[in-house]
PDB file of N, CA and C in Angstrom:
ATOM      1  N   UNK A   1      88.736 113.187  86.043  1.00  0.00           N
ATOM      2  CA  UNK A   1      89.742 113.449  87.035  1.00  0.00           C
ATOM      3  C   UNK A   1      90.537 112.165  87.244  1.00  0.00           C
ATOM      4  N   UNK A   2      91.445 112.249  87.390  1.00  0.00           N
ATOM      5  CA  UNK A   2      92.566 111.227  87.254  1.00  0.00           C
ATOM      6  C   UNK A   2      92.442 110.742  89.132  1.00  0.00           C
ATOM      7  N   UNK A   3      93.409 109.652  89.071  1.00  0.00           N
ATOM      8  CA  UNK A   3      93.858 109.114  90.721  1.00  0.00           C
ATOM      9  C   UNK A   3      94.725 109.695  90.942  1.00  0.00           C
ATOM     10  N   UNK A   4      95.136 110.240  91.944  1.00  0.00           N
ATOM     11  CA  UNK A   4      96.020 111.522  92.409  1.00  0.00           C
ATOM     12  C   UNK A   4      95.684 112.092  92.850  1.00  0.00           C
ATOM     13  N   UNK A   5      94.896 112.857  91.960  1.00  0.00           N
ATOM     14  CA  UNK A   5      94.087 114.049  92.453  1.00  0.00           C
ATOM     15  C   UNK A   5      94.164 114.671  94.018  1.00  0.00           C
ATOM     16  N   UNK A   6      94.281 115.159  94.368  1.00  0.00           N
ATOM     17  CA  UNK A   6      93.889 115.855  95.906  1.00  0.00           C
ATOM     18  C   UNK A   6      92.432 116.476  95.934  1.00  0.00           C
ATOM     19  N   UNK A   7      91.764 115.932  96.914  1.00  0.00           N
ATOM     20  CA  UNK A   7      90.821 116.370  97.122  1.00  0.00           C
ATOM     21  C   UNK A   7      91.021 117.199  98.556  1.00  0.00           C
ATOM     22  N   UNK A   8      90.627 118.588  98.925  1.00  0.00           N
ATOM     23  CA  UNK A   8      90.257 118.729  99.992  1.00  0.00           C
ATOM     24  C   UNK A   8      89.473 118.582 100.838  1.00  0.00           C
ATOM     25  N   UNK A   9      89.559 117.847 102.421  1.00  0.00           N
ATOM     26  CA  UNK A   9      87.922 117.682 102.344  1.00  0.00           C
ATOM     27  C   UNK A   9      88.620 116.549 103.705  1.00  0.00           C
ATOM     28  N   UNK A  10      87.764 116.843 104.663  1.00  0.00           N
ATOM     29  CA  UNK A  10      88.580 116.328 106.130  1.00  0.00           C
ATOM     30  C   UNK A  10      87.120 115.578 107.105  1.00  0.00           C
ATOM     31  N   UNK A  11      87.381 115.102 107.633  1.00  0.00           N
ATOM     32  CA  UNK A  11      85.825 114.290 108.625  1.00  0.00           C
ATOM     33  C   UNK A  11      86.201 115.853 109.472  1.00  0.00           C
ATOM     34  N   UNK A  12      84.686 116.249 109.828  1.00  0.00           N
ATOM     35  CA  UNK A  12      84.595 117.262 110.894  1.00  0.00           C
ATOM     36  C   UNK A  12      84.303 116.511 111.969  1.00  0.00           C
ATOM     37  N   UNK A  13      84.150 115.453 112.551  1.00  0.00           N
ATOM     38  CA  UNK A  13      83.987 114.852 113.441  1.00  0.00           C
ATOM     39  C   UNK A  13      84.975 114.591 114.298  1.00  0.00           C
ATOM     40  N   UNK A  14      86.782 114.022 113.107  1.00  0.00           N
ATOM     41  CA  UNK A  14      87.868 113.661 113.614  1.00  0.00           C
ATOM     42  C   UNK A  14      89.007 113.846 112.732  1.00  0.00           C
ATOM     43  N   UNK A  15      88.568 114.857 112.007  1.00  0.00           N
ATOM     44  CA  UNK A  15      89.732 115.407 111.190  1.00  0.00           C
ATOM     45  C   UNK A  15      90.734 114.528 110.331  1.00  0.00           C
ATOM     46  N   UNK A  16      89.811 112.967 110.068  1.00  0.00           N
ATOM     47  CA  UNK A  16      90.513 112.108 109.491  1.00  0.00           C
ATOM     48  C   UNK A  16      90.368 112.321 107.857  1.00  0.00           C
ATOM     49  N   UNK A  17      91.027 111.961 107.098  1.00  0.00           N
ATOM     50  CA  UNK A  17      91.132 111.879 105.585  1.00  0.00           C
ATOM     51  C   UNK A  17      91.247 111.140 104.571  1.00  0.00           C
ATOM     52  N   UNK A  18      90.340 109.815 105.369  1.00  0.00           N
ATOM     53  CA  UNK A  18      90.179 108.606 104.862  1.00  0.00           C
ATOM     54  C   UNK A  18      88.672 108.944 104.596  1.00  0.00           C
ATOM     55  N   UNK A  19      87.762 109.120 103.712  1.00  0.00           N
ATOM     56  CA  UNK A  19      87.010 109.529 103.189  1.00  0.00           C
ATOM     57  C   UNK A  19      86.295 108.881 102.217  1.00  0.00           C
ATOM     58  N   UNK A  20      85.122 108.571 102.143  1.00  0.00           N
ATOM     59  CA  UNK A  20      83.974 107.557 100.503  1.00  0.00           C
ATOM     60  C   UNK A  20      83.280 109.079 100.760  1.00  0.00           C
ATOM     61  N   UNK A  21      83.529 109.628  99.525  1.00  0.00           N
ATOM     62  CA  UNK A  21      82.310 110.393  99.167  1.00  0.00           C
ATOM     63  C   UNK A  21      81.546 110.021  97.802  1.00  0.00           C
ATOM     64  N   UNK A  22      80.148 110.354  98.130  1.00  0.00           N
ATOM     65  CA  UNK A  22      78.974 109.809  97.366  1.00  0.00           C
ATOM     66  C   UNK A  22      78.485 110.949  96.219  1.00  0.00           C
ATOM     67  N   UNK A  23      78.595 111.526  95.001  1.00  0.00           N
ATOM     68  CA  UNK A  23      78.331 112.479  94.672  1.00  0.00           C
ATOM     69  C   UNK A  23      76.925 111.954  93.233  1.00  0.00           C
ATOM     70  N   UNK A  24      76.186 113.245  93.899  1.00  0.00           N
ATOM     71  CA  UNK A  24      74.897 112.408  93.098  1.00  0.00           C
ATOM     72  C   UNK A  24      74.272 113.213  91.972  1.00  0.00           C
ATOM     73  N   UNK A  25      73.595 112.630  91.045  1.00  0.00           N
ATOM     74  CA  UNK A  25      73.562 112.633  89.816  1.00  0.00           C
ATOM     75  C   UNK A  25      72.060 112.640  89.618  1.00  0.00           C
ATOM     76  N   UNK A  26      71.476 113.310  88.515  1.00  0.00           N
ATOM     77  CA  UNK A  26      70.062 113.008  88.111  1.00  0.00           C
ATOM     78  C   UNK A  26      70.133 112.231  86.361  1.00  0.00           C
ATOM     79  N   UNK A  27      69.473 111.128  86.159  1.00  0.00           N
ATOM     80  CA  UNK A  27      69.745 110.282  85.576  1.00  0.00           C
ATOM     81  C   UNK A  27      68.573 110.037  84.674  1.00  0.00           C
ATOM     82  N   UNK A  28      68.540 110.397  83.216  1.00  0.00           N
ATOM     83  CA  UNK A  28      66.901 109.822  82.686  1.00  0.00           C
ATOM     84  C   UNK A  28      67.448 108.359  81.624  1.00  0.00           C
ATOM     85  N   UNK A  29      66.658 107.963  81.990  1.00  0.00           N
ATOM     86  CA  UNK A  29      66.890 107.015  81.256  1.00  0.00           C
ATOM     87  C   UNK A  29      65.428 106.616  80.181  1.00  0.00           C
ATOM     88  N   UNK A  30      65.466 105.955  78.986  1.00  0.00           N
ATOM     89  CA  UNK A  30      64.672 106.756  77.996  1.00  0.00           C
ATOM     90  C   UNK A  30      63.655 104.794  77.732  1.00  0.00           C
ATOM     91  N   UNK A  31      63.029 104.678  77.700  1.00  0.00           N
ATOM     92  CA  UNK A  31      62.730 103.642  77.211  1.00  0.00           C
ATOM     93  C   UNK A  31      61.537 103.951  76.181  1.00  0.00           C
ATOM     94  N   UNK A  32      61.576 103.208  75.422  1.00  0.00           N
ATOM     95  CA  UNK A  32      60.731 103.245  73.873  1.00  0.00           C
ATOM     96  C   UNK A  32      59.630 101.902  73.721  1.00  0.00           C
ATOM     97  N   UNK A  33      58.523 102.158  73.185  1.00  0.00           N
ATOM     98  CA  UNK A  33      57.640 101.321  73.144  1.00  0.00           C
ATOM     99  C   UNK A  33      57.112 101.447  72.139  1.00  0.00           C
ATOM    100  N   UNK A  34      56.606 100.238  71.613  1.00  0.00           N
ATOM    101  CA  UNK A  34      56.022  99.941  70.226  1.00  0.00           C
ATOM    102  C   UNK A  34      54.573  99.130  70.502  1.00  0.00           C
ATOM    103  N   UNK A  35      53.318  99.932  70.227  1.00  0.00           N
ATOM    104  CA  UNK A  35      52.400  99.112  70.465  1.00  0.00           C
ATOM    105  C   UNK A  35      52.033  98.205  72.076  1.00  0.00           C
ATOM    106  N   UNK A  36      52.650  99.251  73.073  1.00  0.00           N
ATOM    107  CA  UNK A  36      53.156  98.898  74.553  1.00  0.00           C
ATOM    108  C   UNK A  36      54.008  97.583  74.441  1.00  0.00           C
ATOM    109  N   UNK A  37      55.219  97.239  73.798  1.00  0.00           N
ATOM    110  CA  UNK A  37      55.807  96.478  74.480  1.00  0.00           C
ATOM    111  C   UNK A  37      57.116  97.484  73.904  1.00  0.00           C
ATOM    112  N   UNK A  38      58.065  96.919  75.081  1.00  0.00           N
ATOM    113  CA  UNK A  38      59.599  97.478  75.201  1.00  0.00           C
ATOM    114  C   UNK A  38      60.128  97.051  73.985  1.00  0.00           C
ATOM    115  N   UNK A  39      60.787  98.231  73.730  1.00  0.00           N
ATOM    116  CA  UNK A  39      61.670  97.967  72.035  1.00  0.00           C
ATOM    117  C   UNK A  39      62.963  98.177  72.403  1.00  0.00           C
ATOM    118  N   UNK A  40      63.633  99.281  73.218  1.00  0.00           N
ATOM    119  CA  UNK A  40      64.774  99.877  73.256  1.00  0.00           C
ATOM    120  C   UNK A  40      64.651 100.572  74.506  1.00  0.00           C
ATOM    121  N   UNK A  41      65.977 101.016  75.225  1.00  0.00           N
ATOM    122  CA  UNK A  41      65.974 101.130  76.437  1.00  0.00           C
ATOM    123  C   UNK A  41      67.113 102.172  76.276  1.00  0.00           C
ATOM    124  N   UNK A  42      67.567 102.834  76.723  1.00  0.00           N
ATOM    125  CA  UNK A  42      69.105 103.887  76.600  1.00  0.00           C
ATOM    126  C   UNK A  42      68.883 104.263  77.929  1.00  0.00           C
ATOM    127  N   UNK A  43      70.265 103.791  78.467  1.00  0.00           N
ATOM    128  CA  UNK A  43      70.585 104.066  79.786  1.00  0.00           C
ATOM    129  C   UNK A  43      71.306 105.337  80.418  1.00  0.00           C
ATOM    130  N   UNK A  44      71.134 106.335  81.298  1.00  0.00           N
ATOM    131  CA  UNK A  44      71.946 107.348  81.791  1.00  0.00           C
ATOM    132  C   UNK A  44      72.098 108.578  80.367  1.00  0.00           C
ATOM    133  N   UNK A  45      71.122 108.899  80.365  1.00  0.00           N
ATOM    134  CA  UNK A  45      71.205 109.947  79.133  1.00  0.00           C
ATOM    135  C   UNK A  45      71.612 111.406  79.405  1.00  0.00           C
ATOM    136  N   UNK A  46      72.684 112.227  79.516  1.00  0.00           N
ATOM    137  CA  UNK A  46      72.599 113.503  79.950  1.00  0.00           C
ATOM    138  C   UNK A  46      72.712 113.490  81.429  1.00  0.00           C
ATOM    139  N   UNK A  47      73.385 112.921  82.322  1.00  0.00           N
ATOM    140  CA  UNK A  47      73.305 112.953  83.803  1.00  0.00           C
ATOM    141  C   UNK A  47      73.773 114.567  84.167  1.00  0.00           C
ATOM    142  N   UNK A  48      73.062 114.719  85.239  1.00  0.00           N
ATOM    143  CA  UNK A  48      73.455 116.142  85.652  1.00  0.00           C
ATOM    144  C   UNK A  48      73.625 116.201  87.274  1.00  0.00           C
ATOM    145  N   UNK A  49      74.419 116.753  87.709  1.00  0.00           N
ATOM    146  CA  UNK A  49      75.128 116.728  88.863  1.00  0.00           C
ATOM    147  C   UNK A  49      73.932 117.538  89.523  1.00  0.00           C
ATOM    148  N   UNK A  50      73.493 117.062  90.663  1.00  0.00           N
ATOM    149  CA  UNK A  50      72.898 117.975  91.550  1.00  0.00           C
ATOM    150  C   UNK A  50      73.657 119.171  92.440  1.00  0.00           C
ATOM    151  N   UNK A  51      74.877 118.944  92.725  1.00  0.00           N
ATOM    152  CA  UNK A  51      75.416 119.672  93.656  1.00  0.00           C
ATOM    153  C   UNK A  51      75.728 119.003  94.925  1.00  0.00           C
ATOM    154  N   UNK A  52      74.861 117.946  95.336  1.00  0.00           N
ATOM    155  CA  UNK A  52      75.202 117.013  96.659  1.00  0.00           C
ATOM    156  C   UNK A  52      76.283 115.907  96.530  1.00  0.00           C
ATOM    157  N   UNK A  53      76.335 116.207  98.279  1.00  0.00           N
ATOM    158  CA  UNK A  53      77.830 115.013  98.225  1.00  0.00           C
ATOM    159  C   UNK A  53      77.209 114.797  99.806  1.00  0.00           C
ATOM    160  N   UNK A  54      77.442 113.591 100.048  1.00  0.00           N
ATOM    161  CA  UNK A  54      78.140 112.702 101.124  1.00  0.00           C
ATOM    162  C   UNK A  54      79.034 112.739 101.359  1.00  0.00           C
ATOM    163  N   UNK A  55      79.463 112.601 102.685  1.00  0.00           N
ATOM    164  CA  UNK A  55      80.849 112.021 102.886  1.00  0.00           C
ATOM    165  C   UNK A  55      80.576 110.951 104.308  1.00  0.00           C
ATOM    166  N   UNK A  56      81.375 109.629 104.076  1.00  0.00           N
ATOM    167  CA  UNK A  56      81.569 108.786 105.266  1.00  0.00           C
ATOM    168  C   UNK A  56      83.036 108.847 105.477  1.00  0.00           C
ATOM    169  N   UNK A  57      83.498 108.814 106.895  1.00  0.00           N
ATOM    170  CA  UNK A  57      84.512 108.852 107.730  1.00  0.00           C
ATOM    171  C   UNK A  57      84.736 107.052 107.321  1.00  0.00           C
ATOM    172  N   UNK A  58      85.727 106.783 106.960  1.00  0.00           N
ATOM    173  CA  UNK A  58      85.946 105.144 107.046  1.00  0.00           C
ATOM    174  C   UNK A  58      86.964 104.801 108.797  1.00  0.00           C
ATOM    175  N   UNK A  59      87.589 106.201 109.378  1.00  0.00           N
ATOM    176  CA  UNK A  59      88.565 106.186 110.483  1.00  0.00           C
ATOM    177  C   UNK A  59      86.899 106.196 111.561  1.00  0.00           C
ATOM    178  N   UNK A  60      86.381 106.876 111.541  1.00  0.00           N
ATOM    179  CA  UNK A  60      85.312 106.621 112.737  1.00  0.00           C
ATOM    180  C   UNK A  60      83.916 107.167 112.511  1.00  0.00           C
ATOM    181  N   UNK A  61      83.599 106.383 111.105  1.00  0.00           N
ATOM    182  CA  UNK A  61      81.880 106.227 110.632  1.00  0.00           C
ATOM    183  C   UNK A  61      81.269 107.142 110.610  1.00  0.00           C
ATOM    184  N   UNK A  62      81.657 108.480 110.581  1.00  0.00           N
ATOM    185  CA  UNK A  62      80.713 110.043 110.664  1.00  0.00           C
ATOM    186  C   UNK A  62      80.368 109.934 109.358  1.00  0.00           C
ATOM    187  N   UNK A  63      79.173 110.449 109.201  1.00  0.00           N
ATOM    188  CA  UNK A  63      78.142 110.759 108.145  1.00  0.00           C
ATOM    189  C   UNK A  63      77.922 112.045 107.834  1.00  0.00           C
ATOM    190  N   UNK A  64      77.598 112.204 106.944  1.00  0.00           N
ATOM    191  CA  UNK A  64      77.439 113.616 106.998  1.00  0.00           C
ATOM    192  C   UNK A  64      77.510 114.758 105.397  1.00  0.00           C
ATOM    193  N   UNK A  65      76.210 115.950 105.138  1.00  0.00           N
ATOM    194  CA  UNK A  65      76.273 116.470 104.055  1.00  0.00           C
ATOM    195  C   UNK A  65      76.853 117.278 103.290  1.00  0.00           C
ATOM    196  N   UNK A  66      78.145 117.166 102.637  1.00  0.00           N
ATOM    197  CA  UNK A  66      79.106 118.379 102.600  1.00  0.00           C
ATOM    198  C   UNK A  66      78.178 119.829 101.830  1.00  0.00           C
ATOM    199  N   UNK A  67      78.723 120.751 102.253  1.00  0.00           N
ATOM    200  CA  UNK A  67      77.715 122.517 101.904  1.00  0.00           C
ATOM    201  C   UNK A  67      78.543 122.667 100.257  1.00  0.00           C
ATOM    202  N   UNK A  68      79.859 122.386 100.541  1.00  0.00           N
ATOM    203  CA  UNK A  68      80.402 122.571  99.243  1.00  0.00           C
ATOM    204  C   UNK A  68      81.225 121.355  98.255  1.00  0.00           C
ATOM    205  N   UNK A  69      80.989 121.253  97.474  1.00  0.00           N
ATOM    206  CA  UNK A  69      81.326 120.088  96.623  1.00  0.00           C
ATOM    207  C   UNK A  69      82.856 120.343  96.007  1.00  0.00           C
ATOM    208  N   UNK A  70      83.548 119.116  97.259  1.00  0.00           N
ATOM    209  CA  UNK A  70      85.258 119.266  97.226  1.00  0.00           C
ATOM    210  C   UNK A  70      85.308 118.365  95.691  1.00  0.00           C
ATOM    211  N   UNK A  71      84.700 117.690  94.841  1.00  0.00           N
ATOM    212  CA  UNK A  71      85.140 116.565  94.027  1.00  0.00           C
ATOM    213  C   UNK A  71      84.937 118.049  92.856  1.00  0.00           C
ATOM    214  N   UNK A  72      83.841 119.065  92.450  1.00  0.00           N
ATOM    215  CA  UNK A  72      84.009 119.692  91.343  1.00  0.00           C
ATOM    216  C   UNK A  72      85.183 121.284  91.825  1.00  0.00           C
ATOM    217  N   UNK A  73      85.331 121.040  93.135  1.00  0.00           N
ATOM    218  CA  UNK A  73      86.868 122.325  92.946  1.00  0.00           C
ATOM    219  C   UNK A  73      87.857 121.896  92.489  1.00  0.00           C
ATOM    220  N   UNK A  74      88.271 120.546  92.771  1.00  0.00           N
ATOM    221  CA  UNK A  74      89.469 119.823  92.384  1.00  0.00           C
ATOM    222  C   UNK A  74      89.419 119.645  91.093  1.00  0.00           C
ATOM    223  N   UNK A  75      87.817 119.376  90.594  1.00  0.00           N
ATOM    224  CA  UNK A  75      88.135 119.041  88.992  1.00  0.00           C
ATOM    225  C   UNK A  75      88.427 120.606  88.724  1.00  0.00           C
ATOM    226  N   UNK A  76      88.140 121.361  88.710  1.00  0.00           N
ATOM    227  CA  UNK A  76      88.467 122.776  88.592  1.00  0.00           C
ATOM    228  C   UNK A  76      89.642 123.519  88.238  1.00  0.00           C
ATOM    229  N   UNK A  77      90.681 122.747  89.545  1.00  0.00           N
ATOM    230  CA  UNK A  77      91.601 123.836  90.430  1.00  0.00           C
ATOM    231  C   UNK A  77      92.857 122.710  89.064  1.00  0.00           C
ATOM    232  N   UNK A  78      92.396 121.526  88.957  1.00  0.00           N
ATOM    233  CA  UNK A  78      93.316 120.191  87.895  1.00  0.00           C
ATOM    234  C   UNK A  78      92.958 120.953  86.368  1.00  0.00           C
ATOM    235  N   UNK A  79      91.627 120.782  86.329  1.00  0.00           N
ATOM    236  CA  UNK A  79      91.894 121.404  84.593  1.00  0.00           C
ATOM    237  C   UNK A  79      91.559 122.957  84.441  1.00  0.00           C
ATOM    238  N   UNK A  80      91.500 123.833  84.868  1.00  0.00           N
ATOM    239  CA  UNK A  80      91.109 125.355  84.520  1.00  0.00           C
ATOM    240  C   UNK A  80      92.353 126.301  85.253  1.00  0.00           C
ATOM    241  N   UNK A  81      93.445 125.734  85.701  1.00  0.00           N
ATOM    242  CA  UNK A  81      94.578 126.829  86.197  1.00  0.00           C
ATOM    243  C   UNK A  81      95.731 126.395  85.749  1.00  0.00           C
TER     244      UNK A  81
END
């Protein structure tokens, strides 16, 4: 997704739209051993989106778990219409 983008997606606290959202990932990472010592390491193999997001208010610090994930509609609504 490019910078531009529009995201929808508002503080329910104060309806501000200054927004850090956190979107999280499950991550294996593979390490290899020879005779127990480390040989090779491969980082972030296959990450897979859980479905969760954060969002922090940067206008007045609300926290909080979004139900629906505004970062994969936008990738959506940008490449599939």
């Amino acid at each position: 997704m490019d910078k531009g983008t529009p995201i929808l997606c508002r503080c329910p606290a104060c309806g501000g739209l200054d927004i850090n959202l956190s979107e999280f990932f499950i991550v294996s990472d593979v390490y290899e051993l020879r005779d127990g010592v480390l040989v090779d390491r491969i980082a972030g193999i296959n990450p897979q989106a859980t479905g969760g997001v954060d969002g922090e208010c940067t206008k007045c610090g609300h926290r909080w778990r979004l139900r629906k994930n505004p970062i994969q509609a936008a990738y959506a609504a940008a490449n599939f219409s």
